[in-house]
PDB file of N, CA and C in Angstrom:
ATOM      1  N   UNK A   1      -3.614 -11.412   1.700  1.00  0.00           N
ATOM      2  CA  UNK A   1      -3.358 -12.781   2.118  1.00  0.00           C
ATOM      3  C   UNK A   1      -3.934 -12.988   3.510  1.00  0.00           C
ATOM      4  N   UNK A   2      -4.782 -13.911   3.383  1.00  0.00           N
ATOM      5  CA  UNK A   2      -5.324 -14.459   5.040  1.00  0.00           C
ATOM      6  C   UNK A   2      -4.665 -15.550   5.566  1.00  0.00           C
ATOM      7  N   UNK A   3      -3.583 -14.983   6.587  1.00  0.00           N
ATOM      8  CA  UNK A   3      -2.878 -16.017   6.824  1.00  0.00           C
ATOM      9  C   UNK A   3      -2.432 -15.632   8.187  1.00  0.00           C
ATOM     10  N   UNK A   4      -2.581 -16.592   9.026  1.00  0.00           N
ATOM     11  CA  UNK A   4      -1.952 -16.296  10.463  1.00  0.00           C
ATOM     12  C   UNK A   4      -0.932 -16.639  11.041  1.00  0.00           C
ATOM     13  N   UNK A   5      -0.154 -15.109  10.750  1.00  0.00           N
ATOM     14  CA  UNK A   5       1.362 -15.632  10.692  1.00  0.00           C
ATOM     15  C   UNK A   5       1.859 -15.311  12.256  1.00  0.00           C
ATOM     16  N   UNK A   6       1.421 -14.547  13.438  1.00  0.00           N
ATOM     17  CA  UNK A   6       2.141 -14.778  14.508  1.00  0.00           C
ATOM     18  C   UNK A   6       2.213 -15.984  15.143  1.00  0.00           C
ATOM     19  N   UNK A   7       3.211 -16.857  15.260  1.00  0.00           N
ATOM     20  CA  UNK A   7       3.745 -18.150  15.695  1.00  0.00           C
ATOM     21  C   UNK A   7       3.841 -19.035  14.867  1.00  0.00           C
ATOM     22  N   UNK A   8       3.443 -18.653  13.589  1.00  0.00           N
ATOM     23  CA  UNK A   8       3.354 -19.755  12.491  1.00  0.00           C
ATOM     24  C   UNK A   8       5.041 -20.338  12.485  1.00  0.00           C
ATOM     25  N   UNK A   9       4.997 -21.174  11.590  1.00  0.00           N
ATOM     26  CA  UNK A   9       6.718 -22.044  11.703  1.00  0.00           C
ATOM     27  C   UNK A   9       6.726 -22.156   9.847  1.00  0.00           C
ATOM     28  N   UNK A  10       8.178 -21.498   9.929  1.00  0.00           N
ATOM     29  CA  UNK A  10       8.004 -21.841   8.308  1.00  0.00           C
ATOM     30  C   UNK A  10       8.823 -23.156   7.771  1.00  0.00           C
ATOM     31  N   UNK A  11       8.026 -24.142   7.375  1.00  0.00           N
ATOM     32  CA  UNK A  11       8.795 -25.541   7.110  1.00  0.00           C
ATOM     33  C   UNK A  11       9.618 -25.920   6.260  1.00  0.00           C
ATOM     34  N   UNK A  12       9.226 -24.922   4.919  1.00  0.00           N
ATOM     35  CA  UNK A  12       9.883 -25.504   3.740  1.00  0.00           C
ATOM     36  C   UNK A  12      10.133 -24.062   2.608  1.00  0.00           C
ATOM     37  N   UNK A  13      11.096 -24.066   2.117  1.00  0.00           N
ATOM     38  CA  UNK A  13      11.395 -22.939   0.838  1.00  0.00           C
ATOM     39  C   UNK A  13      10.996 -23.623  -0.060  1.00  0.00           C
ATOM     40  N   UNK A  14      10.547 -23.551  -1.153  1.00  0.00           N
ATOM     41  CA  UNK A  14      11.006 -23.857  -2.398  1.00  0.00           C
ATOM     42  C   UNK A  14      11.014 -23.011  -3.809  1.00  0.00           C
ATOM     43  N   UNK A  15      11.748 -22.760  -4.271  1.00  0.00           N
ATOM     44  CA  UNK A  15      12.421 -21.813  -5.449  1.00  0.00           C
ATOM     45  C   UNK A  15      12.635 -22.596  -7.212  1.00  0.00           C
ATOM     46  N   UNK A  16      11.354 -22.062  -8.000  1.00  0.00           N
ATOM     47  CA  UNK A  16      12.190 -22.315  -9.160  1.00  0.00           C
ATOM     48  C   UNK A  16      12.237 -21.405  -9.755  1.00  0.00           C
ATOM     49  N   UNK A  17      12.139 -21.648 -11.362  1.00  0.00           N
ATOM     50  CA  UNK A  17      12.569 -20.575 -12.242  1.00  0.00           C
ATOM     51  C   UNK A  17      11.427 -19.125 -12.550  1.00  0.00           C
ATOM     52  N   UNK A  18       9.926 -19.403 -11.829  1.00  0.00           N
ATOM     53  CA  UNK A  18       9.163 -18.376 -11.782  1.00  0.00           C
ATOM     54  C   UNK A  18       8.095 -18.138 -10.494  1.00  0.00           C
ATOM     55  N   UNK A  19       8.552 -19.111  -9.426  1.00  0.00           N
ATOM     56  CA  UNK A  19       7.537 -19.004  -8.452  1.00  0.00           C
ATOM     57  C   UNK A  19       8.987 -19.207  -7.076  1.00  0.00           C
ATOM     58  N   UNK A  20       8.463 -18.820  -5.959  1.00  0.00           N
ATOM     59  CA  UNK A  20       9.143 -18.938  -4.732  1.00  0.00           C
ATOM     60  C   UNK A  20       7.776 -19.682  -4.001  1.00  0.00           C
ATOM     61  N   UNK A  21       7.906 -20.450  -3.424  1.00  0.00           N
ATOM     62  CA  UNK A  21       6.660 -20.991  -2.075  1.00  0.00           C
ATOM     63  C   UNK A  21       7.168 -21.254  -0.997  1.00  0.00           C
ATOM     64  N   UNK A  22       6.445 -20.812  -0.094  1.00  0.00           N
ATOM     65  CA  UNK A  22       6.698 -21.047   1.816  1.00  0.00           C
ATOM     66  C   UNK A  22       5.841 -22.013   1.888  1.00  0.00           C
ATOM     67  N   UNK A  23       5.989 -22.834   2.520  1.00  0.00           N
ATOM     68  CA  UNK A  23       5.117 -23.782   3.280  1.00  0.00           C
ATOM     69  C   UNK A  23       5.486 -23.505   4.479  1.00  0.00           C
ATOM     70  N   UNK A  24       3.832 -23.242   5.120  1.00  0.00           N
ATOM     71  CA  UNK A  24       4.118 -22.667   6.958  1.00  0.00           C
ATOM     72  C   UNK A  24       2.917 -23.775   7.578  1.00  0.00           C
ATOM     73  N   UNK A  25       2.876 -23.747   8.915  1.00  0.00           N
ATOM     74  CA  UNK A  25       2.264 -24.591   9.804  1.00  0.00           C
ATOM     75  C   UNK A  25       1.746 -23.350  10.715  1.00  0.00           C
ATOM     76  N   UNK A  26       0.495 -22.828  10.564  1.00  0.00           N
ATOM     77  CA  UNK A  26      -0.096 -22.384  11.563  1.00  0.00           C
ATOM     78  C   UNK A  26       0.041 -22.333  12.738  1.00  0.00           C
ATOM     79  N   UNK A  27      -0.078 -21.652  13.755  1.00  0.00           N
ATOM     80  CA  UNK A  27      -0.058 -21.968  15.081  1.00  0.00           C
ATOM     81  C   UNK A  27      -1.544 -22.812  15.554  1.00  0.00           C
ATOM     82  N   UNK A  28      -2.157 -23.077  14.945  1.00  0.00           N
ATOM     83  CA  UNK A  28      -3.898 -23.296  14.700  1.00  0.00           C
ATOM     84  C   UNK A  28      -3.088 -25.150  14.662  1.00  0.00           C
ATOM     85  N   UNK A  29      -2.337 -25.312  13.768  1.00  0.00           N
ATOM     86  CA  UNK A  29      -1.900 -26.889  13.153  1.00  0.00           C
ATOM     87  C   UNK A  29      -2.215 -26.520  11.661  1.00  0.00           C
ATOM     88  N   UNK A  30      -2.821 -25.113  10.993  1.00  0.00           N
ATOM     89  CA  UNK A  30      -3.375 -25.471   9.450  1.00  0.00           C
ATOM     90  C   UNK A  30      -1.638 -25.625   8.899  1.00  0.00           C
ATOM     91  N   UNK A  31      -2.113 -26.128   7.649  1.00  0.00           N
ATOM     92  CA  UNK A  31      -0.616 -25.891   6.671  1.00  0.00           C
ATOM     93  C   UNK A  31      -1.517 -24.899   5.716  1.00  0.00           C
ATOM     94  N   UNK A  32      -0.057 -24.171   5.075  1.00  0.00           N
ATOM     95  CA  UNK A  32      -0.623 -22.910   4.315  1.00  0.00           C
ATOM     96  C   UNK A  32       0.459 -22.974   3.509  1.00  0.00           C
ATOM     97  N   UNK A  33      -0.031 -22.400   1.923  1.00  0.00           N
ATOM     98  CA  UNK A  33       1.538 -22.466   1.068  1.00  0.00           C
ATOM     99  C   UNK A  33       1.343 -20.951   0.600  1.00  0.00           C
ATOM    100  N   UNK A  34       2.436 -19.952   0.794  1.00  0.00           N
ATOM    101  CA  UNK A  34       2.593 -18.714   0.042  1.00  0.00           C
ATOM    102  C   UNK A  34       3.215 -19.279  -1.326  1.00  0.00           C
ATOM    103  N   UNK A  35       2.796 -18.182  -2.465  1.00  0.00           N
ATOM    104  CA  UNK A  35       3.366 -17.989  -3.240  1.00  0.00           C
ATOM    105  C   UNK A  35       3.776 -16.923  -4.047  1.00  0.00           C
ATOM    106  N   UNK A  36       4.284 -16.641  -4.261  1.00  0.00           N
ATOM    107  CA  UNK A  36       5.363 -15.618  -4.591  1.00  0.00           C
ATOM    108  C   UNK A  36       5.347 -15.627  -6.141  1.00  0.00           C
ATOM    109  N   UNK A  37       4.929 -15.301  -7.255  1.00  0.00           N
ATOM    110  CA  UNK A  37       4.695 -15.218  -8.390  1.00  0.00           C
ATOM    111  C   UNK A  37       5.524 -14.441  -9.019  1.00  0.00           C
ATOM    112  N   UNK A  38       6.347 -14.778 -10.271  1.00  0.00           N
ATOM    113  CA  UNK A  38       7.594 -13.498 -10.655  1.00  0.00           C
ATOM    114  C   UNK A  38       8.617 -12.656  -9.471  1.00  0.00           C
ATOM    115  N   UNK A  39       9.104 -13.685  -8.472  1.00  0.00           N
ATOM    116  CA  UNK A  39      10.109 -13.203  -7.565  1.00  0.00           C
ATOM    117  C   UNK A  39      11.119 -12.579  -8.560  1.00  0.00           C
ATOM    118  N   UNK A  40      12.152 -11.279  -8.074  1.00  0.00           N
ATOM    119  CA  UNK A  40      13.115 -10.292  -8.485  1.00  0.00           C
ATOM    120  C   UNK A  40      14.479 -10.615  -7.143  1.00  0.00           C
ATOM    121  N   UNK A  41      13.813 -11.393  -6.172  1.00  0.00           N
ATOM    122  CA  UNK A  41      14.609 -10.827  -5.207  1.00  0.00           C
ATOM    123  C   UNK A  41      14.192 -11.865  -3.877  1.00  0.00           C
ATOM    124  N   UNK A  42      15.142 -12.627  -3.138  1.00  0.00           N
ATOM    125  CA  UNK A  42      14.642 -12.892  -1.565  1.00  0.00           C
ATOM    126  C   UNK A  42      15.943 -13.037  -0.852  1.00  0.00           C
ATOM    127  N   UNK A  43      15.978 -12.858   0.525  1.00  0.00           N
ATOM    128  CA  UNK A  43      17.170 -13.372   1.391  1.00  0.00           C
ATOM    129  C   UNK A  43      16.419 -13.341   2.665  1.00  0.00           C
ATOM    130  N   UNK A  44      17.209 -13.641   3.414  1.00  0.00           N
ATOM    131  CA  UNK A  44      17.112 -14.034   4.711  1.00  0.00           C
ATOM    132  C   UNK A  44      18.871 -14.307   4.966  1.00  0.00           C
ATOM    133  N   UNK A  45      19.219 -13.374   5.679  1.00  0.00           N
ATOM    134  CA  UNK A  45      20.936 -13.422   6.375  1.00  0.00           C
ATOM    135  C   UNK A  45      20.805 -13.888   7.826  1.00  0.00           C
ATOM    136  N   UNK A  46      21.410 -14.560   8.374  1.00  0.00           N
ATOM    137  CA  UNK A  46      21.921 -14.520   9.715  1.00  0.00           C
ATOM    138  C   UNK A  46      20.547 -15.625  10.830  1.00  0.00           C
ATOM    139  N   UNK A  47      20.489 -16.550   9.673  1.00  0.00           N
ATOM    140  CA  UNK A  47      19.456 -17.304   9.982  1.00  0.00           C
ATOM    141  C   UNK A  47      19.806 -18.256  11.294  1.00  0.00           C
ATOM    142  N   UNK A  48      19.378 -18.433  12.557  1.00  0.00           N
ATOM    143  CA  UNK A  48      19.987 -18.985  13.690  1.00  0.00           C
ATOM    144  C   UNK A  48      19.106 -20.250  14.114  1.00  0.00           C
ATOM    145  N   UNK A  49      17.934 -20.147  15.057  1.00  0.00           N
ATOM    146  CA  UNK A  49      17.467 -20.974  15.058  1.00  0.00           C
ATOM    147  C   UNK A  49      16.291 -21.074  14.340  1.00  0.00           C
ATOM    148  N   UNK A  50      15.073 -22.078  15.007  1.00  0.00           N
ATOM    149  CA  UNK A  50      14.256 -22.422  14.353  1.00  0.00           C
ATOM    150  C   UNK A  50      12.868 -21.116  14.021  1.00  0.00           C
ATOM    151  N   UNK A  51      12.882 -21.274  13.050  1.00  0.00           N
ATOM    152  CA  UNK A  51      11.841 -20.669  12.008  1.00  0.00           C
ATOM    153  C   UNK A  51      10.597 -19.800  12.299  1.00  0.00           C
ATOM    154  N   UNK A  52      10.176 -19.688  14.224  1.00  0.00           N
ATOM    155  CA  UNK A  52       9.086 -19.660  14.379  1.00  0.00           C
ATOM    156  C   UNK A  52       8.854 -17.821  13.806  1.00  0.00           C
ATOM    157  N   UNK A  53       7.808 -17.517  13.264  1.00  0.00           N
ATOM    158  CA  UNK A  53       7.080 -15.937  12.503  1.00  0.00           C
ATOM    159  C   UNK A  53       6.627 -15.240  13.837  1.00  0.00           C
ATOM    160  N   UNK A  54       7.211 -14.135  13.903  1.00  0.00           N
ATOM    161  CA  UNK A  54       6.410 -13.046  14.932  1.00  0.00           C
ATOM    162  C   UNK A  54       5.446 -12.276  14.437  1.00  0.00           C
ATOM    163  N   UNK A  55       6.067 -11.564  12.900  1.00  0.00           N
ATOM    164  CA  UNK A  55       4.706 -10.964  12.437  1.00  0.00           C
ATOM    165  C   UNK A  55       5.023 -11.073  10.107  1.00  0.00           C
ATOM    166  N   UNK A  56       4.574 -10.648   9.601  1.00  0.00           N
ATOM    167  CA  UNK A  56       4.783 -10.381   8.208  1.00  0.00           C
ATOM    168  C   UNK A  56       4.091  -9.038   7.940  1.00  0.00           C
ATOM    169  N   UNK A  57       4.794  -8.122   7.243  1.00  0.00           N
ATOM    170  CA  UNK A  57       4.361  -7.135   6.432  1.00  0.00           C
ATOM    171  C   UNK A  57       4.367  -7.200   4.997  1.00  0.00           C
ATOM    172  N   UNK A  58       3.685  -6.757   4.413  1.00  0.00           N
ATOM    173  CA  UNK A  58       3.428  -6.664   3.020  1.00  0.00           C
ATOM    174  C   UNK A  58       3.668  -5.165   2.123  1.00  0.00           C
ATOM    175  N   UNK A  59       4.469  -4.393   1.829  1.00  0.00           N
ATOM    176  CA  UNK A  59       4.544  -3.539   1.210  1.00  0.00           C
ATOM    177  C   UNK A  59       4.354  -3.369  -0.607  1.00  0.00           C
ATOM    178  N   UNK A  60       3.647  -1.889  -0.779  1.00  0.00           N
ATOM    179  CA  UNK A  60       3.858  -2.095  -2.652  1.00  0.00           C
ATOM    180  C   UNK A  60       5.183  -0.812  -2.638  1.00  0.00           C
ATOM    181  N   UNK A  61       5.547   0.013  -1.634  1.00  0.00           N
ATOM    182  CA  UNK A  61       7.136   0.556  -1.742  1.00  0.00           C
ATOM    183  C   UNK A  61       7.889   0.405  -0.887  1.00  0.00           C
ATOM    184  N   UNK A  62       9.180  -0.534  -1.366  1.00  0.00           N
ATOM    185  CA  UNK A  62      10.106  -1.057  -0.224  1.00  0.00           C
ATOM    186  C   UNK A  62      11.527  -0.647  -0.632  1.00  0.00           C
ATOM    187  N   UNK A  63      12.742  -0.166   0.327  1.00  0.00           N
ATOM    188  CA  UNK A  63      13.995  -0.357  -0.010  1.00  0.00           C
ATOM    189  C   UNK A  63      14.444  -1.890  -0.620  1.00  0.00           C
ATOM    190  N   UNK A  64      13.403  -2.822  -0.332  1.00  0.00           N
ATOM    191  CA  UNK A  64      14.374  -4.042  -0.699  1.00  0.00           C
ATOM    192  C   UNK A  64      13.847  -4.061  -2.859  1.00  0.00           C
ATOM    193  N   UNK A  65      12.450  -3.453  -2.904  1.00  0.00           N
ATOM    194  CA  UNK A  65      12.095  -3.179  -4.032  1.00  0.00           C
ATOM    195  C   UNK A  65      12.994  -2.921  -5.126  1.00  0.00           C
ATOM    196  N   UNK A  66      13.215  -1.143  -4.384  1.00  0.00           N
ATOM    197  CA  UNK A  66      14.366  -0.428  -5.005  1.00  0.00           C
ATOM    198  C   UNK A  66      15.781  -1.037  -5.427  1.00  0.00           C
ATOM    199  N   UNK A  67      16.159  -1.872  -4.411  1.00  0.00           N
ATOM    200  CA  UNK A  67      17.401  -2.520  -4.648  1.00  0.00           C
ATOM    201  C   UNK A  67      17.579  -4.104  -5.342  1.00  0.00           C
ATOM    202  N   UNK A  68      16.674  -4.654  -5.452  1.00  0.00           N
ATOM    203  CA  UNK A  68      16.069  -5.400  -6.584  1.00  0.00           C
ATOM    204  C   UNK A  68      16.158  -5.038  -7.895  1.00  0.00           C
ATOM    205  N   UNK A  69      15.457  -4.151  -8.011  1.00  0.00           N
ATOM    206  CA  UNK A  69      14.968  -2.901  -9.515  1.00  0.00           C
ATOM    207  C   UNK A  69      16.500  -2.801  -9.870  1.00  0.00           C
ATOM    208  N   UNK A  70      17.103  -2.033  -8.813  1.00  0.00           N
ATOM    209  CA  UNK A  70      18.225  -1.439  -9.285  1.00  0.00           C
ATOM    210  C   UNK A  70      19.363  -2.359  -9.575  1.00  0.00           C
ATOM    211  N   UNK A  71      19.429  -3.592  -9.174  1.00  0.00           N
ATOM    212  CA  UNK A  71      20.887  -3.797  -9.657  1.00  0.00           C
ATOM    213  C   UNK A  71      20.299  -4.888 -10.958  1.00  0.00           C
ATOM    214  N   UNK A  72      19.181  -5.187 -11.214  1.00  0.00           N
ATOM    215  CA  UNK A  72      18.966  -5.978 -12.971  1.00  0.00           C
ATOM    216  C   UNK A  72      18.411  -4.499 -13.670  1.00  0.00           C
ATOM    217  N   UNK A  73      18.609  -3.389 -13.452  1.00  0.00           N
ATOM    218  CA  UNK A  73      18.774  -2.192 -14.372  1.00  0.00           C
ATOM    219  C   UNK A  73      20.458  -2.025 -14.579  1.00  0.00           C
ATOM    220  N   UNK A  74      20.697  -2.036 -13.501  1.00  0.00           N
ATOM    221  CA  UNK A  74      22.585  -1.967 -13.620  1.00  0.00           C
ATOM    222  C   UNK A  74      23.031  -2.870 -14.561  1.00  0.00           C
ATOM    223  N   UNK A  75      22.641  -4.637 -14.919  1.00  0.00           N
ATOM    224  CA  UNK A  75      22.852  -5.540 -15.601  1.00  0.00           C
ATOM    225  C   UNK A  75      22.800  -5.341 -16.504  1.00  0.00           C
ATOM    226  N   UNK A  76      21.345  -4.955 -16.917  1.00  0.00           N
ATOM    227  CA  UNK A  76      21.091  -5.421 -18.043  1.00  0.00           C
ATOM    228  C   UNK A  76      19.888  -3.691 -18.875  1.00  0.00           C
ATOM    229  N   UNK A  77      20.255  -2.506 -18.329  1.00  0.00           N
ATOM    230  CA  UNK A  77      19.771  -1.631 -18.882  1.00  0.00           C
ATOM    231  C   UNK A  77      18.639  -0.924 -18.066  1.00  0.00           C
ATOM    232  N   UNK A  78      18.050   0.226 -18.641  1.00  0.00           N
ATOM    233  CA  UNK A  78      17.258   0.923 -17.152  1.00  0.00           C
ATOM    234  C   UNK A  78      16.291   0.289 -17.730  1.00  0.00           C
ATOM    235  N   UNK A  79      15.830  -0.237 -19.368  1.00  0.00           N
ATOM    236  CA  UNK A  79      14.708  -0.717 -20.103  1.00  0.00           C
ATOM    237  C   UNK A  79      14.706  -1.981 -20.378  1.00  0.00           C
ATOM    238  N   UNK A  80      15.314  -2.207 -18.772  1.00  0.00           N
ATOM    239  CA  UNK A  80      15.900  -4.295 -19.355  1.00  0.00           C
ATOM    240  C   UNK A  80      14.348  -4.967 -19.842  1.00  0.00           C
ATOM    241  N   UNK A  81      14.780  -6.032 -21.272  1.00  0.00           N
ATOM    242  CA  UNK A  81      13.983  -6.801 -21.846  1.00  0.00           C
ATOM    243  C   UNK A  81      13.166  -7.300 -21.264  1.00  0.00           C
ATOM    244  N   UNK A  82      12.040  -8.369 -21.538  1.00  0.00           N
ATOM    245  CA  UNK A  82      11.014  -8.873 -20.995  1.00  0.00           C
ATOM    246  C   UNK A  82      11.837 -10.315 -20.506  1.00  0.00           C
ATOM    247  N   UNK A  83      11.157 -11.231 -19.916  1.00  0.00           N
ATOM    248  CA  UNK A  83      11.905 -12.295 -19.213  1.00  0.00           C
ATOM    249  C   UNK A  83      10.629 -13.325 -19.742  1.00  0.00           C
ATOM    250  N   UNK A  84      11.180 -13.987 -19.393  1.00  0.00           N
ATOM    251  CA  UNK A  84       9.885 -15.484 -19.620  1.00  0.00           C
ATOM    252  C   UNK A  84       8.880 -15.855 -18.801  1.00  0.00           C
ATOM    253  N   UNK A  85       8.796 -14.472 -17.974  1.00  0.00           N
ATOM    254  CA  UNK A  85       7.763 -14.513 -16.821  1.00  0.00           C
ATOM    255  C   UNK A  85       7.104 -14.130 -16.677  1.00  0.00           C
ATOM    256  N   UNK A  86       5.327 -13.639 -17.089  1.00  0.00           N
ATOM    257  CA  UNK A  86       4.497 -13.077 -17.590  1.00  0.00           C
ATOM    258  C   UNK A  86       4.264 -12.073 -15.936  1.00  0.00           C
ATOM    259  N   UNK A  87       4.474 -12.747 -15.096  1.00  0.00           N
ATOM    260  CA  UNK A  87       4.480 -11.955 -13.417  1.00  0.00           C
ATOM    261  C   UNK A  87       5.197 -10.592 -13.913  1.00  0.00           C
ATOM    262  N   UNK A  88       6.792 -11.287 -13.775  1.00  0.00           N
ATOM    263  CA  UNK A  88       7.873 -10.276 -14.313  1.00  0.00           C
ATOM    264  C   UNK A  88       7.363  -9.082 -15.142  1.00  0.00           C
ATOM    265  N   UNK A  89       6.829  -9.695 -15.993  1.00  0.00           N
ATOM    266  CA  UNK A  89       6.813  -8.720 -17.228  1.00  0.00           C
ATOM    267  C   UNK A  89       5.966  -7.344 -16.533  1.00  0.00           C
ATOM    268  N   UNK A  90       4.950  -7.519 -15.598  1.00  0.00           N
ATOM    269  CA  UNK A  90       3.880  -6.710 -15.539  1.00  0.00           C
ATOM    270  C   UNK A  90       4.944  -5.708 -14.757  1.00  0.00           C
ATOM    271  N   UNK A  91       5.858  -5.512 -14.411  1.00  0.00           N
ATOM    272  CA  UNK A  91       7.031  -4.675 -13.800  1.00  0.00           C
ATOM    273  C   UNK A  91       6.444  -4.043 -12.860  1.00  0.00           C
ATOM    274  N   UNK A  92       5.664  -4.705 -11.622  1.00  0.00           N
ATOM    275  CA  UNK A  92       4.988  -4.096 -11.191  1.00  0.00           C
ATOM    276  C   UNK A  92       5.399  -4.982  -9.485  1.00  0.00           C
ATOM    277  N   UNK A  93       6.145  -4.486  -8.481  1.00  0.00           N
ATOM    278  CA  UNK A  93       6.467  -5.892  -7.143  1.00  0.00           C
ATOM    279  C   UNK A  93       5.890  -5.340  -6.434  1.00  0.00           C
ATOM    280  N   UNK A  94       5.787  -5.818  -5.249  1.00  0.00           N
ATOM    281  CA  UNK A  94       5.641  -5.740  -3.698  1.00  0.00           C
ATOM    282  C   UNK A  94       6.556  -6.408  -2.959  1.00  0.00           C
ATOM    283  N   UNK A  95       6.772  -5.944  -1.876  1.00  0.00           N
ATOM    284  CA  UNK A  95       7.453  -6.592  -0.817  1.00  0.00           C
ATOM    285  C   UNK A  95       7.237  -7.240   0.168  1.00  0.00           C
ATOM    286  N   UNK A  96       7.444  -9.041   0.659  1.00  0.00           N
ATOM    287  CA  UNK A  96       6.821  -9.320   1.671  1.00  0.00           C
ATOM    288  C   UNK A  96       7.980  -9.460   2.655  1.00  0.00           C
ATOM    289  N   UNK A  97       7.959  -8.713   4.029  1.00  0.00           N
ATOM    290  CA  UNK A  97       9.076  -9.189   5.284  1.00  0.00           C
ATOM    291  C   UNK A  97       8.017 -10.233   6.036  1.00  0.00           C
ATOM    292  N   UNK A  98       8.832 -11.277   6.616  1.00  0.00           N
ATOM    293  CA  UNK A  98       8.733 -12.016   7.655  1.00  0.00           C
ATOM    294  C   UNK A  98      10.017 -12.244   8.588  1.00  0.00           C
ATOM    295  N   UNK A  99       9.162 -11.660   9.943  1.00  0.00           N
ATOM    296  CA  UNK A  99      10.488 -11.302  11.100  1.00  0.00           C
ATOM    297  C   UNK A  99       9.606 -12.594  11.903  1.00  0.00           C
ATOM    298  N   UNK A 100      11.379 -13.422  12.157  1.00  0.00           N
ATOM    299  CA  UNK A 100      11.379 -14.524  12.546  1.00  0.00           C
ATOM    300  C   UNK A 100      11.786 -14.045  14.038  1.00  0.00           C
ATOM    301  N   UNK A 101      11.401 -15.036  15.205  1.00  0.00           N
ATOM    302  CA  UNK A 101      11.201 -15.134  16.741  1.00  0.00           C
ATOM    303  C   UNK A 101      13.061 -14.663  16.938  1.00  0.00           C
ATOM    304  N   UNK A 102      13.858 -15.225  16.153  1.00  0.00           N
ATOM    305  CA  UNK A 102      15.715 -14.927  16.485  1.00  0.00           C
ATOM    306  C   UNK A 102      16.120 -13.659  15.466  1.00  0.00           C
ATOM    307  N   UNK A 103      15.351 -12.931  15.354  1.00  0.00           N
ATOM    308  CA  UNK A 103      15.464 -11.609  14.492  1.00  0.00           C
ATOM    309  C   UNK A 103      15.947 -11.601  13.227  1.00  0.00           C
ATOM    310  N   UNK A 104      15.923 -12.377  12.698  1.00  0.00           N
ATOM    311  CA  UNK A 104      15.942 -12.538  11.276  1.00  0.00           C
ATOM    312  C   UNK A 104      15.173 -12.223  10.421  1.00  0.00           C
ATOM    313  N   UNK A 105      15.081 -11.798   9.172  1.00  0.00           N
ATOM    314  CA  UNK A 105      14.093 -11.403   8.248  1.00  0.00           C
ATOM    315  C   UNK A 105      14.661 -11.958   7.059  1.00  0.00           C
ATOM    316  N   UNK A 106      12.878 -12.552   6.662  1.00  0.00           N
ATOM    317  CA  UNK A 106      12.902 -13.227   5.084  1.00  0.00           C
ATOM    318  C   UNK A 106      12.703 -12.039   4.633  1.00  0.00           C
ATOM    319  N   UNK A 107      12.797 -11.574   3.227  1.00  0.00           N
ATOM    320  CA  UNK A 107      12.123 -10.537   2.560  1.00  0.00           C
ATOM    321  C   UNK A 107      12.213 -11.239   1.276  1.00  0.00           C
ATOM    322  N   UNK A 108      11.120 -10.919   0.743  1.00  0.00           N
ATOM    323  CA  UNK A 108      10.996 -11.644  -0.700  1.00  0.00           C
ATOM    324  C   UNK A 108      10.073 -10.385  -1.719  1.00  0.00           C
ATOM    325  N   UNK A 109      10.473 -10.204  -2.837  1.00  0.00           N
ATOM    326  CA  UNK A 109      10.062  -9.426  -3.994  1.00  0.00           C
ATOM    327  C   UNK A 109       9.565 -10.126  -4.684  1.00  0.00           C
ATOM    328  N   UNK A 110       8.409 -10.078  -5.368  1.00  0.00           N
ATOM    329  CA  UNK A 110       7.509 -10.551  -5.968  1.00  0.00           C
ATOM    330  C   UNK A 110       6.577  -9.542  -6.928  1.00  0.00           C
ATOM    331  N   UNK A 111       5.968 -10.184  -7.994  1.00  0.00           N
ATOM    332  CA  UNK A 111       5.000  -9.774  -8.531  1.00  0.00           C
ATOM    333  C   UNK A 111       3.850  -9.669  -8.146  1.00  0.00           C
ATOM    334  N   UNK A 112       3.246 -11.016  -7.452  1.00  0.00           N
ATOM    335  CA  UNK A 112       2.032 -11.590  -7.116  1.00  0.00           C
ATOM    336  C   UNK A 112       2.571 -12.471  -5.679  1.00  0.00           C
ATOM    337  N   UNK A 113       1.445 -11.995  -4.865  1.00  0.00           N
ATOM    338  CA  UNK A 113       1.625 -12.998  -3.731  1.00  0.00           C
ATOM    339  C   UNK A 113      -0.158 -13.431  -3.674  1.00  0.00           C
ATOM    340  N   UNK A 114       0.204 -15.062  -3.205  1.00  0.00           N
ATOM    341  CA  UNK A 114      -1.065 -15.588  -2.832  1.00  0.00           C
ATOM    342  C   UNK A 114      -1.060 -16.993  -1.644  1.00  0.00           C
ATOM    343  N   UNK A 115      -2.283 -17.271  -1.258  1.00  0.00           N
ATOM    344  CA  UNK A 115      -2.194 -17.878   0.036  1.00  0.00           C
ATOM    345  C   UNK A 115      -3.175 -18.836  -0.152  1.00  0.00           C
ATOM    346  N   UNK A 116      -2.534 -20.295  -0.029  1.00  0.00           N
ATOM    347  CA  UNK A 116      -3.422 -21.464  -0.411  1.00  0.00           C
ATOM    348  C   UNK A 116      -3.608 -22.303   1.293  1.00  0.00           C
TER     349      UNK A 116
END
């Protein structure tokens, strides 16, 4: 993903049933939309003030992975079924953190990430 995330501001979540998207504002002024393809998993706890990005990492092995994986194996089997999400299906995530300026972290699990 080519995206310039130190100082960027993240404006907007939006979440449905097979995609997650960030909409961020560059420090440049660009707008940029992540997307998150077959999300398993996102939070962000202890969210304070405003939104501004210090840095993002991208991992393909993460504790937040593992703990994703692990509790819809706990649900629903270690060979849980296919889902209606062709992302999903490829059982295959990465992990993206974004550490916000008030120390907060998004982390989001995904199949596919991409940058419009």
């Amino acid at each position: 993903m080519n995206v310039s995330w130190p100082d960027a501001e993240l404006k907007r979540i939006v979440v449905d049933y097979d995609s997650l998207e960030l909409e961020l504002r560059e420090s440049s002024g660009a707008r940029r939309t992540i997307r998150a393809e077959g999300y398993i998993g996102y939070d962000a706890i202890g969210v304070w003030d405003e939104m501004v990005i210090e840095q993002a990492e991208l991992f393909d092995s993460h504790a937040a992975i593992d703990r994703c994986v692990g509790t819809i194996a706990h649900r629903l089997g270690s060979t849980f079924p296919d889902s209606g999400s062709r992302a999903r299906n490829a059982r295959s995530w990465r992990a993206l953190l974004i550490h916000f300026a008030d120390g907060c972290v998004l982390t989001i699990v995904a199949a596919e990430f991409t940058a419009a």
